[in-house]
PDB file of N, CA and C in Angstrom:
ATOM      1  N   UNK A   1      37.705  69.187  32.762  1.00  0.00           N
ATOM      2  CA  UNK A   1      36.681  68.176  32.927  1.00  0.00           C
ATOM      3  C   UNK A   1      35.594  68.354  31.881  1.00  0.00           C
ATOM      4  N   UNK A   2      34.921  66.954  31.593  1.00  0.00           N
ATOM      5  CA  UNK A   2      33.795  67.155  30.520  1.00  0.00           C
ATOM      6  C   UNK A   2      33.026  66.329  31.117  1.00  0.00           C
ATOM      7  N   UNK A   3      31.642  67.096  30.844  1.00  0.00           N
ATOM      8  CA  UNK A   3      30.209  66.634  31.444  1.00  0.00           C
ATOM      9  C   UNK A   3      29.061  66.638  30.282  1.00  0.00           C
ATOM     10  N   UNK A   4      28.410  65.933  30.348  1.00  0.00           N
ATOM     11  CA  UNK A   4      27.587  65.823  28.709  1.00  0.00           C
ATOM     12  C   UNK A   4      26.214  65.444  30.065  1.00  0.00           C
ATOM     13  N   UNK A   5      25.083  65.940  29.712  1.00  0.00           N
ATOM     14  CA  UNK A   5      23.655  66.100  30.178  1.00  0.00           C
ATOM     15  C   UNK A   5      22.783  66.451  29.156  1.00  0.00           C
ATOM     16  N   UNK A   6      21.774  65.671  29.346  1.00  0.00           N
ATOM     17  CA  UNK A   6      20.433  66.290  28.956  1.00  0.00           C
ATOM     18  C   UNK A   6      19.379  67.449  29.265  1.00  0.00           C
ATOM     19  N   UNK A   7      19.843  67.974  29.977  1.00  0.00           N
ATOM     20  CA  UNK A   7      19.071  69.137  30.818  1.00  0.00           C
ATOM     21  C   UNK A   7      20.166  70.232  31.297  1.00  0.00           C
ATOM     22  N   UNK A   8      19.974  71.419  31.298  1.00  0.00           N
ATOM     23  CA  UNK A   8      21.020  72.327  31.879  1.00  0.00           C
ATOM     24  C   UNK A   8      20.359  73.757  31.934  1.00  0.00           C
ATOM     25  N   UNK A   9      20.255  74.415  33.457  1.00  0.00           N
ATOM     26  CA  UNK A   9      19.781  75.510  33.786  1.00  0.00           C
ATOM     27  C   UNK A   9      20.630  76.588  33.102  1.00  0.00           C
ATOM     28  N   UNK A  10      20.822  77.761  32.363  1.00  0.00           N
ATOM     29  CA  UNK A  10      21.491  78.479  32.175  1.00  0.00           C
ATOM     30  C   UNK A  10      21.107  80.104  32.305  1.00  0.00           C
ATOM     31  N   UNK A  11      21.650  80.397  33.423  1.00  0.00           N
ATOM     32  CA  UNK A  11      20.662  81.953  32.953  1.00  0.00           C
ATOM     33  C   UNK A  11      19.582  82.160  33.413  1.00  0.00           C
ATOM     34  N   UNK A  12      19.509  81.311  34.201  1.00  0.00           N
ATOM     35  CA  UNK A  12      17.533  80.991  34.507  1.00  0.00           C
ATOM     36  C   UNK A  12      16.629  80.384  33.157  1.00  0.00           C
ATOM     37  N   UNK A  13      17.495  79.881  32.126  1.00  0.00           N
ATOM     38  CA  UNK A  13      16.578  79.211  31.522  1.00  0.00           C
ATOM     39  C   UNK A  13      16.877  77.992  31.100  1.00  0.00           C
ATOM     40  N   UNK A  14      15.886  77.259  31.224  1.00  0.00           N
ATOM     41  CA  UNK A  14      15.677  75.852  30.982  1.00  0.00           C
ATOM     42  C   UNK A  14      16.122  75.130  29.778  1.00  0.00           C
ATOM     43  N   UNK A  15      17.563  74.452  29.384  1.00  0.00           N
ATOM     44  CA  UNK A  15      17.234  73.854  28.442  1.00  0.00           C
ATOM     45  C   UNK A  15      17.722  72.250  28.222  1.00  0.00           C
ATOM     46  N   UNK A  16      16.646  71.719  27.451  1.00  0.00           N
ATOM     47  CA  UNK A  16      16.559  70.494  27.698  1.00  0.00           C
ATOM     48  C   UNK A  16      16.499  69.781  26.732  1.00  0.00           C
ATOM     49  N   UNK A  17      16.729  68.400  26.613  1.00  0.00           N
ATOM     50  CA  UNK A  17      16.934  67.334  25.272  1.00  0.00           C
ATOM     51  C   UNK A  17      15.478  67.598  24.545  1.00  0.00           C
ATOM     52  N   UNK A  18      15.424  67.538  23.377  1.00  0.00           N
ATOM     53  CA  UNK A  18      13.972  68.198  22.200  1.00  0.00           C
ATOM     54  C   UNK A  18      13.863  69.212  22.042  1.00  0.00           C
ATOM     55  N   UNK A  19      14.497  70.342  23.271  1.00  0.00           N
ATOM     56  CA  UNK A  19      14.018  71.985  23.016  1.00  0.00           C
ATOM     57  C   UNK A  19      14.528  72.271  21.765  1.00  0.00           C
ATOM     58  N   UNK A  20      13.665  73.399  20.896  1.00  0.00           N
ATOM     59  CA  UNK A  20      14.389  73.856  19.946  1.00  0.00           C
ATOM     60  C   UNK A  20      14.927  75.691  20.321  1.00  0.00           C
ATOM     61  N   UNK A  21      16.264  75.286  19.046  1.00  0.00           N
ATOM     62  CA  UNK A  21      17.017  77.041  19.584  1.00  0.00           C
ATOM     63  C   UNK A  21      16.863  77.909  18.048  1.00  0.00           C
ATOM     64  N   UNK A  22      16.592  78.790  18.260  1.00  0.00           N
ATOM     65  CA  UNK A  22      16.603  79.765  16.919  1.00  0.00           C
ATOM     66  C   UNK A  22      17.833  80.103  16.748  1.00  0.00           C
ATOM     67  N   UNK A  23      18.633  79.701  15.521  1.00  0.00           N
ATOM     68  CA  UNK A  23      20.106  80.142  15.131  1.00  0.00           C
ATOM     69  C   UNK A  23      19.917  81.287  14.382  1.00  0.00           C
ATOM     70  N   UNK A  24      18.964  81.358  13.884  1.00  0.00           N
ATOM     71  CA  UNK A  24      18.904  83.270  12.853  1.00  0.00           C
ATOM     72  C   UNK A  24      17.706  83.558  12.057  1.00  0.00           C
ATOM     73  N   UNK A  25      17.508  84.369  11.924  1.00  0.00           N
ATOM     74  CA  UNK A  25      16.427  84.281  11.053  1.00  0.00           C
ATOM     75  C   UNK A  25      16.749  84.765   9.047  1.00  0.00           C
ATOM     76  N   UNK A  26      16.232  84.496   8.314  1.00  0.00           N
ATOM     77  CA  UNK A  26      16.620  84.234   6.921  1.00  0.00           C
ATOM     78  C   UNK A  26      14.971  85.060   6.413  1.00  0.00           C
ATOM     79  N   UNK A  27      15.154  86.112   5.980  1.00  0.00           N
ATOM     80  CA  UNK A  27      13.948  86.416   5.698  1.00  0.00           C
ATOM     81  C   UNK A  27      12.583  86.753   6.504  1.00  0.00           C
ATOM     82  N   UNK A  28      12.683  86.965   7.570  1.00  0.00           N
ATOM     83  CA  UNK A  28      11.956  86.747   8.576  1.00  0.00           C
ATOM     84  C   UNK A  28      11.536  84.934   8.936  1.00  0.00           C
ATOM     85  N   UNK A  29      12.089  84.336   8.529  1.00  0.00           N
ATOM     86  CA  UNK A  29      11.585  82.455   8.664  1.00  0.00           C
ATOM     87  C   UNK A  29      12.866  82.230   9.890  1.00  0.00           C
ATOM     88  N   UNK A  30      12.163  81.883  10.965  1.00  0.00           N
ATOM     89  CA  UNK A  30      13.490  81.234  11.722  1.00  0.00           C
ATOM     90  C   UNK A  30      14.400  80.276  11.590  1.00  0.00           C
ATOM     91  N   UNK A  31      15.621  80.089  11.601  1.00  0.00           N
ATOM     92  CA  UNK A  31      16.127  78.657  11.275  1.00  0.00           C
ATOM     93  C   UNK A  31      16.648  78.098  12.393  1.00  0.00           C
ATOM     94  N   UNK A  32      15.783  76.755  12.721  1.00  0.00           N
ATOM     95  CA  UNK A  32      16.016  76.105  14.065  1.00  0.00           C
ATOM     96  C   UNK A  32      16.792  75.136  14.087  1.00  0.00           C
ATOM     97  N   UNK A  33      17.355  74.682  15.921  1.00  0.00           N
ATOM     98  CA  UNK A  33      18.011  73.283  15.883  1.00  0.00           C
ATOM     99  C   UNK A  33      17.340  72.857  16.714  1.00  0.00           C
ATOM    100  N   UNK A  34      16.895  71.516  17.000  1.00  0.00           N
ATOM    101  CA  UNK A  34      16.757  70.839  18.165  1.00  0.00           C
ATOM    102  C   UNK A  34      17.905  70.182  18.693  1.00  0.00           C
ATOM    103  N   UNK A  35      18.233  70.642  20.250  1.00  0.00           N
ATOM    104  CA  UNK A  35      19.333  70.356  21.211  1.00  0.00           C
ATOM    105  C   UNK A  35      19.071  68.938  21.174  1.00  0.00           C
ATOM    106  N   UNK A  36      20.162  68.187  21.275  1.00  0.00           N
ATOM    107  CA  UNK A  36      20.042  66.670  21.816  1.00  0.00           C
ATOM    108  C   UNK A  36      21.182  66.615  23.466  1.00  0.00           C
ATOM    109  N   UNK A  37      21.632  67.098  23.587  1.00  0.00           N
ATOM    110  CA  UNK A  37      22.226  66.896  24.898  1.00  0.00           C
ATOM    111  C   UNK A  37      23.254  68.388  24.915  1.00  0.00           C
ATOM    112  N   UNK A  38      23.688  68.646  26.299  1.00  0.00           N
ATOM    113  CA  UNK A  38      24.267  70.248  26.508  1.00  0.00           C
ATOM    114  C   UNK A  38      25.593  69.416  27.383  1.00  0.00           C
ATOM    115  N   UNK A  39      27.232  69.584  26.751  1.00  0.00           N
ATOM    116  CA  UNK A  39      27.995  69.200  26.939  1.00  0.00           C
ATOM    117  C   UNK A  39      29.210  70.488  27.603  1.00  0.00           C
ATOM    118  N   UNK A  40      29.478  70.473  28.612  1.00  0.00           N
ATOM    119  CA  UNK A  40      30.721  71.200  29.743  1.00  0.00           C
ATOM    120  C   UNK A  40      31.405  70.733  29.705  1.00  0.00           C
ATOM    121  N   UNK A  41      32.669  71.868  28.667  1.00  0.00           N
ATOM    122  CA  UNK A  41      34.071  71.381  28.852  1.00  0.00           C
ATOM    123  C   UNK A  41      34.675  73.153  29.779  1.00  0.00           C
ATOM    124  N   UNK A  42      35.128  72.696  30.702  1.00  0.00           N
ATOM    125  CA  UNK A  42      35.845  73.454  31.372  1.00  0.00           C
ATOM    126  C   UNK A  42      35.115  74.544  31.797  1.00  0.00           C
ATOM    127  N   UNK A  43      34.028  74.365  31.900  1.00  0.00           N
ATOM    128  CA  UNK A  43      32.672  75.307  32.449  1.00  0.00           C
ATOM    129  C   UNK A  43      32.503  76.539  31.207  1.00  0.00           C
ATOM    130  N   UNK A  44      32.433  75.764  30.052  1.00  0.00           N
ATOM    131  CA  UNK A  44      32.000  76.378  28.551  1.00  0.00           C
ATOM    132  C   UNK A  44      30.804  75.642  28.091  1.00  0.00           C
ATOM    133  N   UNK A  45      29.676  75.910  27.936  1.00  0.00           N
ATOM    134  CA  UNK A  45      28.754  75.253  27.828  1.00  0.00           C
ATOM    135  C   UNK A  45      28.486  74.852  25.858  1.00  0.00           C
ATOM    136  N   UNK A  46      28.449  74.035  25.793  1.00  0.00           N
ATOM    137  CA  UNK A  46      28.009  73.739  24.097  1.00  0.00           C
ATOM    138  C   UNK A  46      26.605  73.336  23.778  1.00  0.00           C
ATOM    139  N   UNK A  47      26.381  72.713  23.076  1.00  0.00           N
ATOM    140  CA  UNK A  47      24.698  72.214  22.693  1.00  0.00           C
ATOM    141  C   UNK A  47      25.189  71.634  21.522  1.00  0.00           C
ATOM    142  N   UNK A  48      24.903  70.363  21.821  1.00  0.00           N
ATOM    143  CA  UNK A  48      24.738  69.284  20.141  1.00  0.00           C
ATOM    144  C   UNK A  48      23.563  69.463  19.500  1.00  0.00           C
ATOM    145  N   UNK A  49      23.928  69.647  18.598  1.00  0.00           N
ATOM    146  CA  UNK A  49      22.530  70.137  17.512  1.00  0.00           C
ATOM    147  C   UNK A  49      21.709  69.539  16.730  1.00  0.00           C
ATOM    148  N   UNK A  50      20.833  69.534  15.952  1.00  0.00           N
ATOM    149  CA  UNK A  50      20.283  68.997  14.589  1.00  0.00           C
ATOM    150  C   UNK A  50      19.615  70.041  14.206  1.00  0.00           C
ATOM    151  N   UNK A  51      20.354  70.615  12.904  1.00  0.00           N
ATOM    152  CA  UNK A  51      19.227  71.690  12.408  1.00  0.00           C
ATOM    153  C   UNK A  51      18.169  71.120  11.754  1.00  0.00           C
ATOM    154  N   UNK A  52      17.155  71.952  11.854  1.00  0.00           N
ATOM    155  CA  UNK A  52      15.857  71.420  10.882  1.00  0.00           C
ATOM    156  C   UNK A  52      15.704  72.037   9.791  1.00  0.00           C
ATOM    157  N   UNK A  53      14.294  71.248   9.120  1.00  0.00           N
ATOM    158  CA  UNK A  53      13.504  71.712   7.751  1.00  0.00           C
ATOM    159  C   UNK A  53      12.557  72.668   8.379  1.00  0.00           C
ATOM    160  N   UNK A  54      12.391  74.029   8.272  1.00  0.00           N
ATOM    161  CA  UNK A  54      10.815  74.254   8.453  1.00  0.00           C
ATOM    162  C   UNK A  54       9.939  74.899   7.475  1.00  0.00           C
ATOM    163  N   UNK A  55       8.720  74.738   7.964  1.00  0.00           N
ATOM    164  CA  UNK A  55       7.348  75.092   7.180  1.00  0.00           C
ATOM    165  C   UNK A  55       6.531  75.751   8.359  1.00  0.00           C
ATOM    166  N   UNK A  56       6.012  77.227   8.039  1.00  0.00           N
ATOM    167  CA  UNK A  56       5.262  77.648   8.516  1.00  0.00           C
ATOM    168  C   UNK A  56       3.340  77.207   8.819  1.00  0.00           C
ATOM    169  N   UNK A  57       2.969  76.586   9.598  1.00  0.00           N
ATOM    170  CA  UNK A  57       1.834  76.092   9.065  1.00  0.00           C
ATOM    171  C   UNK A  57       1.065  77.199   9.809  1.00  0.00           C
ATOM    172  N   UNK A  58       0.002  77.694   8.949  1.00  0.00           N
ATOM    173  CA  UNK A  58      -0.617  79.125   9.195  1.00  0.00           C
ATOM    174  C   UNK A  58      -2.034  78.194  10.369  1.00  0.00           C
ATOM    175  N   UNK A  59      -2.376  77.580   9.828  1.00  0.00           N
ATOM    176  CA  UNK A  59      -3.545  77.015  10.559  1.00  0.00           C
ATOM    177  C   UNK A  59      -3.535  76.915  12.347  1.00  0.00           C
ATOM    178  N   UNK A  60      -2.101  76.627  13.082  1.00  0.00           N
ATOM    179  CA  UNK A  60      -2.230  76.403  13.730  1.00  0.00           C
ATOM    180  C   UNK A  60      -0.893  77.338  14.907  1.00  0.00           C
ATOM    181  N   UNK A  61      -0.339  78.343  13.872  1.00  0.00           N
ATOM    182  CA  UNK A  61       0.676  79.502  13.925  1.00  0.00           C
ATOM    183  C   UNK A  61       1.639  79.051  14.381  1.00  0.00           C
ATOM    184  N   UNK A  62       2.263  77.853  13.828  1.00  0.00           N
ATOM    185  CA  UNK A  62       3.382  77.495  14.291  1.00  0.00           C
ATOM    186  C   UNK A  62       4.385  77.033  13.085  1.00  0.00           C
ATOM    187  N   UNK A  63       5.876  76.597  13.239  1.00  0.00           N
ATOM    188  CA  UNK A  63       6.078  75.838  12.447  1.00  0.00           C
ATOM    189  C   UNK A  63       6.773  74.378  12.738  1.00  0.00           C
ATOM    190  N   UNK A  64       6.136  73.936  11.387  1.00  0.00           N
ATOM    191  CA  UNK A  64       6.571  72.621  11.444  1.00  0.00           C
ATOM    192  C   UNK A  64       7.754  72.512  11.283  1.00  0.00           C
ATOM    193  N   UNK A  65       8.529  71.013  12.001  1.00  0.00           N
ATOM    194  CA  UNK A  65      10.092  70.964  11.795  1.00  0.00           C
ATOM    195  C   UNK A  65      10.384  69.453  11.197  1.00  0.00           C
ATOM    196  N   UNK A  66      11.217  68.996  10.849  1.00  0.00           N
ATOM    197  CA  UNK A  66      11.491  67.996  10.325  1.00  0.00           C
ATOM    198  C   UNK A  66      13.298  67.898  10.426  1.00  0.00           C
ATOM    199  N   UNK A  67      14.090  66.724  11.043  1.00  0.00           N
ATOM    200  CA  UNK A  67      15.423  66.919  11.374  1.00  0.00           C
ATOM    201  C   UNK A  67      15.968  66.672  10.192  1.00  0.00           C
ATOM    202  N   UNK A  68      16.913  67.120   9.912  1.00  0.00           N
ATOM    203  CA  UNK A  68      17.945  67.331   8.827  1.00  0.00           C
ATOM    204  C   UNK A  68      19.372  67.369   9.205  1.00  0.00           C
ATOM    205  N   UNK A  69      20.308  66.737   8.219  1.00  0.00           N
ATOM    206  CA  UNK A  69      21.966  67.114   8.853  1.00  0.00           C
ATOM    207  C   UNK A  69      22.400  66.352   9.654  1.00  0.00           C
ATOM    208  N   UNK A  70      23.567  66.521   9.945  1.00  0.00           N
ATOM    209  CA  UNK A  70      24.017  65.781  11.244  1.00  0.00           C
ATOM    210  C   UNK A  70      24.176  66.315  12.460  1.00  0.00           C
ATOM    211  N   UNK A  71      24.303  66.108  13.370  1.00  0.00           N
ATOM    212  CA  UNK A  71      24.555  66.597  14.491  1.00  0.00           C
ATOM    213  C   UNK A  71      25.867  67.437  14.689  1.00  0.00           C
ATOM    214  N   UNK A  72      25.610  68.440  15.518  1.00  0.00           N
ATOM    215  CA  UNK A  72      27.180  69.364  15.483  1.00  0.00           C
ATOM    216  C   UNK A  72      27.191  70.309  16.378  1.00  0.00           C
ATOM    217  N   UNK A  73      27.809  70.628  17.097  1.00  0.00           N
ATOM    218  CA  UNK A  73      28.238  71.659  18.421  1.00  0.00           C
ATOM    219  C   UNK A  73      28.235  72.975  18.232  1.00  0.00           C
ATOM    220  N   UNK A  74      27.218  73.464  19.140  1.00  0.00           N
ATOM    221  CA  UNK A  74      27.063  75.376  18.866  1.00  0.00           C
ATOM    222  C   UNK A  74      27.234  75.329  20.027  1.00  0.00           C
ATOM    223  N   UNK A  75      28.548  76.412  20.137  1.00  0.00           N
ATOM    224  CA  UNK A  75      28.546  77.176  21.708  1.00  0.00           C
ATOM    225  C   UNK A  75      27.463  78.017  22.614  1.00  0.00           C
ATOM    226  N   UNK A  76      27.238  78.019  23.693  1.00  0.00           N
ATOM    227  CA  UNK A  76      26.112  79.112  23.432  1.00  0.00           C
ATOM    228  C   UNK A  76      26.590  80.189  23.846  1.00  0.00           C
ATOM    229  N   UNK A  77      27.644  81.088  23.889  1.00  0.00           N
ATOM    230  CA  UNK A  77      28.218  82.241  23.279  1.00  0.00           C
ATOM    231  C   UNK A  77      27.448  82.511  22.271  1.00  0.00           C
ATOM    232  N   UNK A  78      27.622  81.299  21.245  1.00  0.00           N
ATOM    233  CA  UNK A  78      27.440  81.881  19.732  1.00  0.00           C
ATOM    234  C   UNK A  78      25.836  82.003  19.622  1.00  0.00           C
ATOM    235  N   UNK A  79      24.753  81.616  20.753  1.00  0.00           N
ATOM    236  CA  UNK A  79      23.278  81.638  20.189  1.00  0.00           C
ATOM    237  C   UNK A  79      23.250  83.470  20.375  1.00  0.00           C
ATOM    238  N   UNK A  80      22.710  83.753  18.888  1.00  0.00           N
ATOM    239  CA  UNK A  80      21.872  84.743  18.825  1.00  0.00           C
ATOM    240  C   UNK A  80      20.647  85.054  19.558  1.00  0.00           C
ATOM    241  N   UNK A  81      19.909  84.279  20.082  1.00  0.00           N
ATOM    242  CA  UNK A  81      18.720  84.115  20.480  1.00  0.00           C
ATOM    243  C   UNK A  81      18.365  83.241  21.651  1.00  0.00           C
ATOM    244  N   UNK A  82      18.833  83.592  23.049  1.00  0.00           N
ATOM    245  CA  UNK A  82      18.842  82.401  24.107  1.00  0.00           C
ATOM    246  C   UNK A  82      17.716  81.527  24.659  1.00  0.00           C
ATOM    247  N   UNK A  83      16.829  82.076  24.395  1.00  0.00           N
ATOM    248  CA  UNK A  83      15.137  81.437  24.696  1.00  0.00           C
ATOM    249  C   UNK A  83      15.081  79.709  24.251  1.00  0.00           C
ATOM    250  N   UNK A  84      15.048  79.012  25.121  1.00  0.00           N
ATOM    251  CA  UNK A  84      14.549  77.783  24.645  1.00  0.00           C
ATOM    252  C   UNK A  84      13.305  77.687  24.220  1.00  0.00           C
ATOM    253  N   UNK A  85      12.726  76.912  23.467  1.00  0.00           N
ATOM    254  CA  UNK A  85      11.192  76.590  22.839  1.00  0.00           C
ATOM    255  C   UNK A  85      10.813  75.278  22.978  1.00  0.00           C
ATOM    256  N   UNK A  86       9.471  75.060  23.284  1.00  0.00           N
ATOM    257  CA  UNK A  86       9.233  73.881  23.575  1.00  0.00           C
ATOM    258  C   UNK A  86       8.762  72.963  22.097  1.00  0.00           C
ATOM    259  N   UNK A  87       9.240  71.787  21.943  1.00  0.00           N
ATOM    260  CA  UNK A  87       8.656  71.158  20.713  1.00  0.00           C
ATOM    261  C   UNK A  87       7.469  70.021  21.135  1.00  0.00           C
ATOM    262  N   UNK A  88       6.553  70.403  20.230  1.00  0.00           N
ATOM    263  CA  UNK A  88       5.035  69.963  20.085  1.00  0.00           C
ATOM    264  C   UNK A  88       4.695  68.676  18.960  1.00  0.00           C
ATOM    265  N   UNK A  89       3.901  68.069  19.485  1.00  0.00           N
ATOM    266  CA  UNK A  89       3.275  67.006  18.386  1.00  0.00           C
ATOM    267  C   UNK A  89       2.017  67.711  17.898  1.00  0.00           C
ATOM    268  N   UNK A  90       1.753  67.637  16.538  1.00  0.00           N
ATOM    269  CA  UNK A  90       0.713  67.845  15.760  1.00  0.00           C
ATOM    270  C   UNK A  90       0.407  67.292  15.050  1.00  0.00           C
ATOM    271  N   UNK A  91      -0.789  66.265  14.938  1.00  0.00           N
ATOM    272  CA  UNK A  91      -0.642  65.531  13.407  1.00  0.00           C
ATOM    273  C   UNK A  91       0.104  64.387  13.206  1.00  0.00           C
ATOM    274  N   UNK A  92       0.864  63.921  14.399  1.00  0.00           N
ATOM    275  CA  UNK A  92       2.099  62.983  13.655  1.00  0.00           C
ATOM    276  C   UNK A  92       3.410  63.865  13.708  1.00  0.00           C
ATOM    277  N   UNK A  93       3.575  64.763  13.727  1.00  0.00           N
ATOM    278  CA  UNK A  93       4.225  66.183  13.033  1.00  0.00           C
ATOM    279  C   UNK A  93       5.048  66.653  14.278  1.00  0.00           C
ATOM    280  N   UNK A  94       6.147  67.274  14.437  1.00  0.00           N
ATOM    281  CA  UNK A  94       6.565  68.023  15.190  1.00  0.00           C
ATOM    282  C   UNK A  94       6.897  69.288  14.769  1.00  0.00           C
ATOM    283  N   UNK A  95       6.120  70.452  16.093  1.00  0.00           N
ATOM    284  CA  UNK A  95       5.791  72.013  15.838  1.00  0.00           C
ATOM    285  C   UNK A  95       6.672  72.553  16.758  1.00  0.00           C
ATOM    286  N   UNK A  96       6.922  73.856  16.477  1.00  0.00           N
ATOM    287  CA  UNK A  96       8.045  75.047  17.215  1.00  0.00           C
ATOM    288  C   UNK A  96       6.696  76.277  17.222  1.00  0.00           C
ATOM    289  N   UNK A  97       5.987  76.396  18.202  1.00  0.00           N
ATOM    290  CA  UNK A  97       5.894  78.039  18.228  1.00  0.00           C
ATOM    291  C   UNK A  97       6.555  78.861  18.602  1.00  0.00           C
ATOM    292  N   UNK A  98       7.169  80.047  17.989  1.00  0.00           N
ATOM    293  CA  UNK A  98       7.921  80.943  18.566  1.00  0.00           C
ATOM    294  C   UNK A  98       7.403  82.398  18.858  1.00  0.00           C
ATOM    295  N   UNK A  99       7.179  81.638  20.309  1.00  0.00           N
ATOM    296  CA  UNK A  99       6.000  83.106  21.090  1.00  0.00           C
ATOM    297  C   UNK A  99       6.382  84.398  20.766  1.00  0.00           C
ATOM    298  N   UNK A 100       7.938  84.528  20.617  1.00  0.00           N
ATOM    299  CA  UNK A 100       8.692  85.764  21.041  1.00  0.00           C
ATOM    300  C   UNK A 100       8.588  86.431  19.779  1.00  0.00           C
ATOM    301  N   UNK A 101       7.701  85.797  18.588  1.00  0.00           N
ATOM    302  CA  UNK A 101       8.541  86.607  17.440  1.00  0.00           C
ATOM    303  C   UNK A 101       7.070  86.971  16.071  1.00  0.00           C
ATOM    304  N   UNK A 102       5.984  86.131  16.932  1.00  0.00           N
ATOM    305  CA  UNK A 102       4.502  86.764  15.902  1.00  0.00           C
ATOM    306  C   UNK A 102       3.935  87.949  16.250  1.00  0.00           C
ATOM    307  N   UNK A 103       3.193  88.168  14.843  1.00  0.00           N
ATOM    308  CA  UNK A 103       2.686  89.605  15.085  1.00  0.00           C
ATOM    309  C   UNK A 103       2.313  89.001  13.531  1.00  0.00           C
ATOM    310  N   UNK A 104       0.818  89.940  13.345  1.00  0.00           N
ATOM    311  CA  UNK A 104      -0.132  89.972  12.192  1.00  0.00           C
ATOM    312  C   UNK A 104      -0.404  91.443  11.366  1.00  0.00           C
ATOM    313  N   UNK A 105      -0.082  90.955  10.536  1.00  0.00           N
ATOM    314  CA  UNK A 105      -0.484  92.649   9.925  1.00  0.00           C
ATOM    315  C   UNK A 105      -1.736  93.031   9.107  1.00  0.00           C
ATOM    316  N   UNK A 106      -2.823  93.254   9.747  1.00  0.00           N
ATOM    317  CA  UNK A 106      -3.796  93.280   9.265  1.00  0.00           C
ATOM    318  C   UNK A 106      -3.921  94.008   8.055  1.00  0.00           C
ATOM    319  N   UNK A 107      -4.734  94.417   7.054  1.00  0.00           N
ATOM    320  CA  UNK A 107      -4.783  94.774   5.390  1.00  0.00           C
ATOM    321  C   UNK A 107      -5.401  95.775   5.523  1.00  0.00           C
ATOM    322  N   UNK A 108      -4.960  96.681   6.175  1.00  0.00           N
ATOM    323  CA  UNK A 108      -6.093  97.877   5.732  1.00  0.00           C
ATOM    324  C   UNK A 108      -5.666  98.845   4.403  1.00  0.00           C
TER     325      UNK A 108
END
């Protein structure tokens, strides 16, 4: 059987159509997708994707995203990183903070 939803509890965590998922990080810069719908085939869970553009914007410690690519199916077996993130308007702009992963290194 196949079931395609916008919303799906997994794990105890929430994820839902706009959330964004961290696929890896490249340098310390995360590289994100925003989920568009979470599809069950045979009680295997997938996530249709859109990876993004991002830009760190220091002002407001988040980054900006911008969609890119086409859409395409990540198992979530395969997420490195299971935490959903919530996506934000800024500006016109859509933002990803990723609580789990700042830290400042002050200059002494």
């Amino acid at each position: 059987m196949v079931f395609v939803t916008y919303g799906a509890s997994i794990h105890g965590l929430e994820y839902r159509k706009g959330c964004a998922l961290v696929l890896e990080y490249i340098n310390d810069v995360p590289n994100f997708a925003v989920d568009e719908a979470v599809v069950v085939v045979d009680h295997v869970k997938y996530f249709v994707v859109r990876k993004v553009d991002t830009i760190f914007h220091q002002h407001i410690l988040s980054y900006v995203i911008s969609l890119i690519g086409d859409q395409h199916f990540l198992p979530y077996s395969e997420l490195a990183f299971k935490w959903p993130l919530s996506v934000y308007t800024y500006n016109g702009q859509q933002a990803v903070m990723n609580v789990n992963s700042h830290c400042y290194a002050y200059p002494f």
